[in-house]
C-alpha atoms as a PDB file:
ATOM      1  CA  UNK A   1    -183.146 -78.545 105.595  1.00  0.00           C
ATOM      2  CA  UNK A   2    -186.935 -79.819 105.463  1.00  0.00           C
ATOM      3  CA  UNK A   3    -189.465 -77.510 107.196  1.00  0.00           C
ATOM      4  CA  UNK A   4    -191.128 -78.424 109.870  1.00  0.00           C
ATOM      5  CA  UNK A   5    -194.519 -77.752 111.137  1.00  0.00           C
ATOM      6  CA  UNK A   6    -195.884 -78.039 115.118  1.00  0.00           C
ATOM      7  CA  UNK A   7    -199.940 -78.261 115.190  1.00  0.00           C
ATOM      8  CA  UNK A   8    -201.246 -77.795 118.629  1.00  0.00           C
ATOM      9  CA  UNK A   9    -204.102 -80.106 118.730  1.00  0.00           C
ATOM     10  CA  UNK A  10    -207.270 -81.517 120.570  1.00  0.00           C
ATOM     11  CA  UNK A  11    -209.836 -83.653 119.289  1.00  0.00           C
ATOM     12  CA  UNK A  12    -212.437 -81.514 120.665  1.00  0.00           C
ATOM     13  CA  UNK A  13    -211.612 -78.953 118.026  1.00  0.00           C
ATOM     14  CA  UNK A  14    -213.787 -79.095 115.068  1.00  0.00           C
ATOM     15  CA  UNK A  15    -211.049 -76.850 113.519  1.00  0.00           C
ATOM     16  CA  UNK A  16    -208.401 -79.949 114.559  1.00  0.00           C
ATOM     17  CA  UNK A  17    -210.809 -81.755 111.799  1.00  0.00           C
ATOM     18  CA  UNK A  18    -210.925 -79.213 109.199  1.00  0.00           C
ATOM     19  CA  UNK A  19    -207.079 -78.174 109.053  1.00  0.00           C
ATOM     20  CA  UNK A  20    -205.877 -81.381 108.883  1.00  0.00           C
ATOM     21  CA  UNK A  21    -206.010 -82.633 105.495  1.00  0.00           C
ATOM     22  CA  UNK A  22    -205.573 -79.624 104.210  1.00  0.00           C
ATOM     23  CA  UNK A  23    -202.308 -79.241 105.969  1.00  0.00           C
ATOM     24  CA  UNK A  24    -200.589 -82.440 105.772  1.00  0.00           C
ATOM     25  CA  UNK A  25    -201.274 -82.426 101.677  1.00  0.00           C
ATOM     26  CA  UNK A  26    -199.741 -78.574 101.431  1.00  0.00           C
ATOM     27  CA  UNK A  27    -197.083 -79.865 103.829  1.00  0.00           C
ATOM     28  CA  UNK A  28    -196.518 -83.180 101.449  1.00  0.00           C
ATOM     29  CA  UNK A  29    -196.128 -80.913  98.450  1.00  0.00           C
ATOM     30  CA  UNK A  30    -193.367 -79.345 100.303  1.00  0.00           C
ATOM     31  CA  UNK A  31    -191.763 -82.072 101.820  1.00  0.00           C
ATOM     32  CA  UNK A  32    -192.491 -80.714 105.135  1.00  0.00           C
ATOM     33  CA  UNK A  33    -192.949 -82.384 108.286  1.00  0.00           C
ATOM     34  CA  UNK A  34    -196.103 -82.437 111.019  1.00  0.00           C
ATOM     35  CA  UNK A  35    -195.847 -82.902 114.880  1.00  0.00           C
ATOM     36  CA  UNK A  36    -198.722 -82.694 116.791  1.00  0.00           C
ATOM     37  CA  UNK A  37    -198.544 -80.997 120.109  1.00  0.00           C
ATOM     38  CA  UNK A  38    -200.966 -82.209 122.342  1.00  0.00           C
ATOM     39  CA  UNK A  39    -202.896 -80.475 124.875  1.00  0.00           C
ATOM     40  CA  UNK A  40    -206.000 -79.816 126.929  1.00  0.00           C
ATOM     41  CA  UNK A  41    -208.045 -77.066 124.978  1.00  0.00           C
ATOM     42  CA  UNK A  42    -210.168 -76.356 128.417  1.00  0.00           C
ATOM     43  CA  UNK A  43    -207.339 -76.107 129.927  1.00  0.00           C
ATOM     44  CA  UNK A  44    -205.368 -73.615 127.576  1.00  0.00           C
ATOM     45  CA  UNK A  45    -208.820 -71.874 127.731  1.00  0.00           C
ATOM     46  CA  UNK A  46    -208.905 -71.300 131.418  1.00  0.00           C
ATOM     47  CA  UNK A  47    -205.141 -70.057 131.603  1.00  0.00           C
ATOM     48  CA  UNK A  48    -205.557 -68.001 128.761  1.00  0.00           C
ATOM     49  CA  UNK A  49    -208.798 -66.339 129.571  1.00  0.00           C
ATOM     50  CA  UNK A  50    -210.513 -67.910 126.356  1.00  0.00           C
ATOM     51  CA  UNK A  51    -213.637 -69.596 125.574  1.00  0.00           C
ATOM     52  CA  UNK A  52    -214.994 -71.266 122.644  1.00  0.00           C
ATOM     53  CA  UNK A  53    -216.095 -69.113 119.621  1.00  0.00           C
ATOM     54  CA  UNK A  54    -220.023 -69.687 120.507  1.00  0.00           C
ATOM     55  CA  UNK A  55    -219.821 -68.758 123.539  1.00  0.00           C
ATOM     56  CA  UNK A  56    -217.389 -66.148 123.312  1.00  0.00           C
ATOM     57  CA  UNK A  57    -219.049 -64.460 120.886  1.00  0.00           C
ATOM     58  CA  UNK A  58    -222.960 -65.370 121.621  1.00  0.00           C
ATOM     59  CA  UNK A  59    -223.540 -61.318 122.341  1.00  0.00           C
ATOM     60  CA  UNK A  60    -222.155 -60.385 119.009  1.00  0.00           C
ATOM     61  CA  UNK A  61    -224.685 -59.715 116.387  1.00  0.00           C
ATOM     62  CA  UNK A  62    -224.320 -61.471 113.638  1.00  0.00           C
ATOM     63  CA  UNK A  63    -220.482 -63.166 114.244  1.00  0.00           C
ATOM     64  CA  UNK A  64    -221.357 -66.588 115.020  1.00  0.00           C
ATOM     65  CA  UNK A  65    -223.474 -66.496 112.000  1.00  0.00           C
ATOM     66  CA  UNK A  66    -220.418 -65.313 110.157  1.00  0.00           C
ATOM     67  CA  UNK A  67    -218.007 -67.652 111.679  1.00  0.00           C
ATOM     68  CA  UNK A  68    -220.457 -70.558 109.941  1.00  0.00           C
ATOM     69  CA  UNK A  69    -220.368 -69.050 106.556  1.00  0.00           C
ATOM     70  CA  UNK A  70    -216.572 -68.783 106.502  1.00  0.00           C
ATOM     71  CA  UNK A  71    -216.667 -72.464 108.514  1.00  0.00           C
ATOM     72  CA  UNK A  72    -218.560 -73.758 104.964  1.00  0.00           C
ATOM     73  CA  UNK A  73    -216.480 -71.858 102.563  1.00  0.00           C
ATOM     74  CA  UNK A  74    -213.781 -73.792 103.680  1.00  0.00           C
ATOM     75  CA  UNK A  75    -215.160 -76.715 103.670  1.00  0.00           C
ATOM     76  CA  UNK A  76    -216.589 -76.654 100.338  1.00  0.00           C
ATOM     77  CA  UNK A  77    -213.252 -74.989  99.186  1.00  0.00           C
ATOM     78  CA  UNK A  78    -210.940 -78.643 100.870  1.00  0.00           C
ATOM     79  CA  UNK A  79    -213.653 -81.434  99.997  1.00  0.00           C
ATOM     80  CA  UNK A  80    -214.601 -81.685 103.402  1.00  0.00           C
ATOM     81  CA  UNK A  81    -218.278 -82.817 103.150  1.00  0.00           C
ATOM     82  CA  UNK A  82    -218.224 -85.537 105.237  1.00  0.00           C
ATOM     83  CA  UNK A  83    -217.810 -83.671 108.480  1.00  0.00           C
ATOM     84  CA  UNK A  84    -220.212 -83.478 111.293  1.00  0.00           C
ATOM     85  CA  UNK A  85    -220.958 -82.008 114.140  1.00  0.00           C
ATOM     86  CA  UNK A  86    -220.160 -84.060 116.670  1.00  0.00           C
ATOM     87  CA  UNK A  87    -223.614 -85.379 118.876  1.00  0.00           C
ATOM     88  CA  UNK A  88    -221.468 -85.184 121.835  1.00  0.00           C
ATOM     89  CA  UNK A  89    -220.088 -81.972 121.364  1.00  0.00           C
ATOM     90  CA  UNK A  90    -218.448 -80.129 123.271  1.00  0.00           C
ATOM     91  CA  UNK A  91    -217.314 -83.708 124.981  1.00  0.00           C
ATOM     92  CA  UNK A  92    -214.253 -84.114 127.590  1.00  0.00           C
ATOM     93  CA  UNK A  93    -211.346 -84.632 125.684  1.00  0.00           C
ATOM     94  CA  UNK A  94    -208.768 -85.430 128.581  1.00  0.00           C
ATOM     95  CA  UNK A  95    -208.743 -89.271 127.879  1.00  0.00           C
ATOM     96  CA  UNK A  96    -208.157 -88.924 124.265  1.00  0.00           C
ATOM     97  CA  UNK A  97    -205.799 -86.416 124.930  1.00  0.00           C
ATOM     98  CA  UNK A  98    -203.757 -88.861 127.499  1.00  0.00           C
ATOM     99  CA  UNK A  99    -203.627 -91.627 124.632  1.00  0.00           C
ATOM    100  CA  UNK A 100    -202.141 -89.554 122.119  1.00  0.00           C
ATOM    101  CA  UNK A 101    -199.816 -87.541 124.378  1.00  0.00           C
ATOM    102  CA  UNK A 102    -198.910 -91.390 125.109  1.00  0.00           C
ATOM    103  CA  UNK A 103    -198.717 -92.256 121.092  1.00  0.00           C
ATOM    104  CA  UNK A 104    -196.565 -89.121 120.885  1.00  0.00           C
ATOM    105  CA  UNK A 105    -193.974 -90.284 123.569  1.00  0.00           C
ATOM    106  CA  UNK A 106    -193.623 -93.560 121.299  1.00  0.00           C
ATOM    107  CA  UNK A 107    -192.855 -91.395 117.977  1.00  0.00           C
ATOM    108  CA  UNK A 108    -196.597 -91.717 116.667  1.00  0.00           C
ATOM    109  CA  UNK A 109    -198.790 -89.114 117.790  1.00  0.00           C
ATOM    110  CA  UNK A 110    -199.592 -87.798 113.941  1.00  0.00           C
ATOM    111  CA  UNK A 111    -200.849 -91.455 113.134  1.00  0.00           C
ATOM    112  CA  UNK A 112    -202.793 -91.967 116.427  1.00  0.00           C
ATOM    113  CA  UNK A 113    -204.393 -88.445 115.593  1.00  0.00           C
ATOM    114  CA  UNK A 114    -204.975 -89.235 112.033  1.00  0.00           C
ATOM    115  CA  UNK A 115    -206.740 -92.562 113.186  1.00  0.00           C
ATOM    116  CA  UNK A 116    -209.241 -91.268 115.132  1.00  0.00           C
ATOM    117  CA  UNK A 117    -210.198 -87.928 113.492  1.00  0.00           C
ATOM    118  CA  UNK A 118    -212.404 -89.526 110.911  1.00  0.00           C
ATOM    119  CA  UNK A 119    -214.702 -91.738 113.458  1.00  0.00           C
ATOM    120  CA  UNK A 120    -215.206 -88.524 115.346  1.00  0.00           C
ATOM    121  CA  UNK A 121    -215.822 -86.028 112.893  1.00  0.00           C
ATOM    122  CA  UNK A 122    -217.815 -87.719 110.425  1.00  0.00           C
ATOM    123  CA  UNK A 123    -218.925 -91.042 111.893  1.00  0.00           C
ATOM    124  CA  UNK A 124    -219.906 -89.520 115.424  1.00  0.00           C
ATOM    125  CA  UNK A 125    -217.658 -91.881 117.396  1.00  0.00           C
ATOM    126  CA  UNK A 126    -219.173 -92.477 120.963  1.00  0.00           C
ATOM    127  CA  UNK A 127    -216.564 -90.465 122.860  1.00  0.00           C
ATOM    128  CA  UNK A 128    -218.145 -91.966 126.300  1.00  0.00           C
ATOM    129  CA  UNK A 129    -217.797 -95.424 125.496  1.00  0.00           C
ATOM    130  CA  UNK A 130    -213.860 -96.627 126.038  1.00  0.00           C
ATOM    131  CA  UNK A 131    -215.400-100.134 124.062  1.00  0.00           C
ATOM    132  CA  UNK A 132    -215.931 -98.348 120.959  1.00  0.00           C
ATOM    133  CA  UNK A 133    -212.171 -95.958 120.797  1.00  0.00           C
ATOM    134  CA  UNK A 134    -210.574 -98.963 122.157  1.00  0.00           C
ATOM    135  CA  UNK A 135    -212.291-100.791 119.165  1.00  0.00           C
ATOM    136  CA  UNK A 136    -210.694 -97.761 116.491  1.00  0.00           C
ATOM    137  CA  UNK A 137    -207.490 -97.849 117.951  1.00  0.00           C
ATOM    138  CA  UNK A 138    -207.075-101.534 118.084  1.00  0.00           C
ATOM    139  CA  UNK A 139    -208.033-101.420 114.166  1.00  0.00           C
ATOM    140  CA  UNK A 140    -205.165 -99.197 113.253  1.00  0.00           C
ATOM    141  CA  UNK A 141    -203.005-101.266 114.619  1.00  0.00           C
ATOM    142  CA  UNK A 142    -202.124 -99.572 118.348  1.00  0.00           C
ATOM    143  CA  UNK A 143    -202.149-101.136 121.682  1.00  0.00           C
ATOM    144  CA  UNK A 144    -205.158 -99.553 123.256  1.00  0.00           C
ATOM    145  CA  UNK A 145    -205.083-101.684 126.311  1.00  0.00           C
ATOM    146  CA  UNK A 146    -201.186-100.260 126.989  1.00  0.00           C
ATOM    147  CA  UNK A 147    -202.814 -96.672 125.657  1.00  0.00           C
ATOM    148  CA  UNK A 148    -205.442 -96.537 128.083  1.00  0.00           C
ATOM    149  CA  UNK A 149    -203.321 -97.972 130.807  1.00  0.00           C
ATOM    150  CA  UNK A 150    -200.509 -95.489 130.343  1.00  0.00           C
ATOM    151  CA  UNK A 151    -203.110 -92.587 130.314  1.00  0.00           C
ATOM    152  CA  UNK A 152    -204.387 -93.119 133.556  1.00  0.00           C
ATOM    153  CA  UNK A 153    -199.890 -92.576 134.632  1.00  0.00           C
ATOM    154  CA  UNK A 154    -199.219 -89.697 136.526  1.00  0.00           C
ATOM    155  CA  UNK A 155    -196.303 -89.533 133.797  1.00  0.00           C
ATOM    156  CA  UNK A 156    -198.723 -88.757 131.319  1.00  0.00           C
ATOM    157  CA  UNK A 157    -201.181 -86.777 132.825  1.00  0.00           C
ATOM    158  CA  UNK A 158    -198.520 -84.482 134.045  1.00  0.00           C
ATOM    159  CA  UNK A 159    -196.774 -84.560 130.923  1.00  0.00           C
ATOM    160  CA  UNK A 160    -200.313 -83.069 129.015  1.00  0.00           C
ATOM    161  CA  UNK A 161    -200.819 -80.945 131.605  1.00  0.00           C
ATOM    162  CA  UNK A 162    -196.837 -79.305 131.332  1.00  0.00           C
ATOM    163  CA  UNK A 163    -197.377 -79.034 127.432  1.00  0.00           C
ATOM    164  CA  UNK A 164    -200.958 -77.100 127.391  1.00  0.00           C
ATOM    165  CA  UNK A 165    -198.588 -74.685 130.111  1.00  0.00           C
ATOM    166  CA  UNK A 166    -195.747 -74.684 127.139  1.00  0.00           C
ATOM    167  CA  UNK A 167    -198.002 -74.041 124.341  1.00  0.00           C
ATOM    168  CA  UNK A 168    -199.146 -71.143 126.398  1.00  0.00           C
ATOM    169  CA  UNK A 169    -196.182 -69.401 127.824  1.00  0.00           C
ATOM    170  CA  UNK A 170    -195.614 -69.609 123.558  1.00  0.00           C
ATOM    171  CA  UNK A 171    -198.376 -67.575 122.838  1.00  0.00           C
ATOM    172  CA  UNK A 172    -201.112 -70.284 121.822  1.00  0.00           C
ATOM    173  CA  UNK A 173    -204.477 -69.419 122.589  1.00  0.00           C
ATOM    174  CA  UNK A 174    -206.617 -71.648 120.407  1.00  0.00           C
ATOM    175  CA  UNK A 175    -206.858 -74.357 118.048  1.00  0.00           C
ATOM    176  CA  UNK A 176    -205.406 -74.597 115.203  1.00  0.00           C
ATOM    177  CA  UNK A 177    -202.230 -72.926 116.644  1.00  0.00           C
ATOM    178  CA  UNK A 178    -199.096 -73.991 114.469  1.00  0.00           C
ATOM    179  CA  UNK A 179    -195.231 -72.941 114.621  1.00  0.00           C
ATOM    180  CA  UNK A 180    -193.186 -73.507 111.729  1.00  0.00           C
ATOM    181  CA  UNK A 181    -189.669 -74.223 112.123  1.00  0.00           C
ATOM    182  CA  UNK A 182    -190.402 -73.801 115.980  1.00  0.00           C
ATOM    183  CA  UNK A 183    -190.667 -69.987 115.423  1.00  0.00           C
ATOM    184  CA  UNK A 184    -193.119 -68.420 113.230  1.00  0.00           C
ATOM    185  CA  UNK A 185    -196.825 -68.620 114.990  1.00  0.00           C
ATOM    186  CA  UNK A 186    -199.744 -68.848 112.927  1.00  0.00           C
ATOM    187  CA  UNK A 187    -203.161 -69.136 114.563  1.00  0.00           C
ATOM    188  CA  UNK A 188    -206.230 -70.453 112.692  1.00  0.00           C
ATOM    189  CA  UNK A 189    -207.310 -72.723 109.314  1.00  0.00           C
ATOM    190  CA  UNK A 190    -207.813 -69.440 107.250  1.00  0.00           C
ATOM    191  CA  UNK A 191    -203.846 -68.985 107.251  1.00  0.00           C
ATOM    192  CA  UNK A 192    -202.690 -71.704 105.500  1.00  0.00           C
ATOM    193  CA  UNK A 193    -201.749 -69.958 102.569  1.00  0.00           C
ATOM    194  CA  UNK A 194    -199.466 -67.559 104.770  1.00  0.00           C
ATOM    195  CA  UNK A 195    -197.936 -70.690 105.850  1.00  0.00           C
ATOM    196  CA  UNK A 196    -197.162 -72.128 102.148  1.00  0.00           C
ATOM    197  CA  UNK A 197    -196.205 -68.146 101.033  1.00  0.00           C
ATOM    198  CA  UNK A 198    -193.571 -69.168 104.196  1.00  0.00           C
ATOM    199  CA  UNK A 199    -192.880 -72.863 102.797  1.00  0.00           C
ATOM    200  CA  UNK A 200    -192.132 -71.642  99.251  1.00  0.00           C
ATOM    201  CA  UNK A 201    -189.413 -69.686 100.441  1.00  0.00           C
ATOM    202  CA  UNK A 202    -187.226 -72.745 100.631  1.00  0.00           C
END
C-alpha cells in the first residue's frame, strides 16, 4: 500500500514555499501521495497560543538571526533561489485559503496550491488585487469566478474554519505540519529526511 502524506498548508507560510518541491520530488521517488490540508495559520495561531517565528522570538538574542541562516542553507541545499519575500507579507490569507479549501472539495487542492505558490513566492503576486489571482487561476485552467463565488459560502468558510480546529485538536501548531499515513506527525522543513528514513521502510 502507497504512503501517503497530509501537509497542513497556508499560503502565508514562506515555509509552505520552501517544503514543497522538496517534498513532492522525495514523495515521487517513493511513489507516495500529497494532500494538502488547508487551514487558517492566524487562526491555528490564536487557538494554539502561537505566533510567527519573528515575533515570537524578537527578544531572543541572536535566534531570528539563526532561523535565516538555517532558512538559506536550505534553500541553497533544494535550488530554491528564486524565492522572495513576499512585499505584502504577512498578508490575509483567508480568501486564498477559501479557494483552495474549495479546489480541495473538487479533488484538486494539491494543483490549485501548486498553481499559485510560484506567483507568490517568487513573482510577488498582488495578494490584494482579486484581478490579478483571478488572472493565475484562470491560466491554470480553474474556474475562478465559481472559486471566488464558492469562497464567499458559508459551506466553505465553515468548512476552513472546522479543519484549522481538526488540525489542532491533532497536535499541529505550525506550518509545515505533515502526518504520514494519517499517524506519524512531523513538524517543520528540516525533517524531511526523518520522513524518507519513514518512507524507505516500505
Amino acid at each position: 500500500m502507497a504512503h501517503r502524506v497530509e501537509l497542513v498548508f497556508d499560503f502565508v507560510s514562506p515555509n509552505a514555499y520552501l517544503i514543497w518541491w522538496p517534498l513532492r520530488e522525495m514523495l515521487n521517488r517513493y511513489e507516495a501521495g500529497l494532500d494538502v490540508l488547508p487551514v487558517f495559520l492566524a487562526g491555528m495561531h490564536k487557538l494554539t497560543g502561537n505566533a510567527p517565528p519573528m515575533i515570537r522570538d524578537k527578544d531572543v538574542k541572536g535566534k531570528n538571526e539563526y532561523a535565516m541562516l538555517e532558512m538559506q542553507r536550505f534553500i541553497a541545499k533544494h535550488g530554491l533561489t528564486r524565492y522572495r519575500l513576499h512585499p505584502q507579507f504577512p498578508f490575509n490569507s483567508i480568501l486564498l485559503q477559501r479557494m483552495l479549501y474549495a479546489a480541495d472539495q473538487d479533488g484538486r487542492g494539491v494543483q490549485f496550491a501548486e498553481v499559485l505558490l510560484r506567483p507568490i513566492w517568487e513573482e510577488g503576486l498582488d495578494i490584494s488585487s482579486p484581478e490579478a489571482i483571478g488572472a493565475a487561476v484562470s491560466a491554470a485552467g480553474f474556474d475562478a469566478a465559481d472559486l471566488f463565488a464558492r469562497a464567499q459560502s458559508d459551506a466553505v468558510k465553515q468548512g476552513l474554519a472546522a479543519n484549522t480546529d481538526k488540525a489542532v485538536a491533532r497536535g499541529a501548531f505550525g506550518i509545515p505540519t505533515m502526518w504520514v499515513d494519517g499517524t506519524e506527525m512531523f513538524f517543520g522543513k528540516e525533517r524531511l529526511g526523518q520522513i524518507e528514513e519513514l518512507l524507505a521502510k516500505g
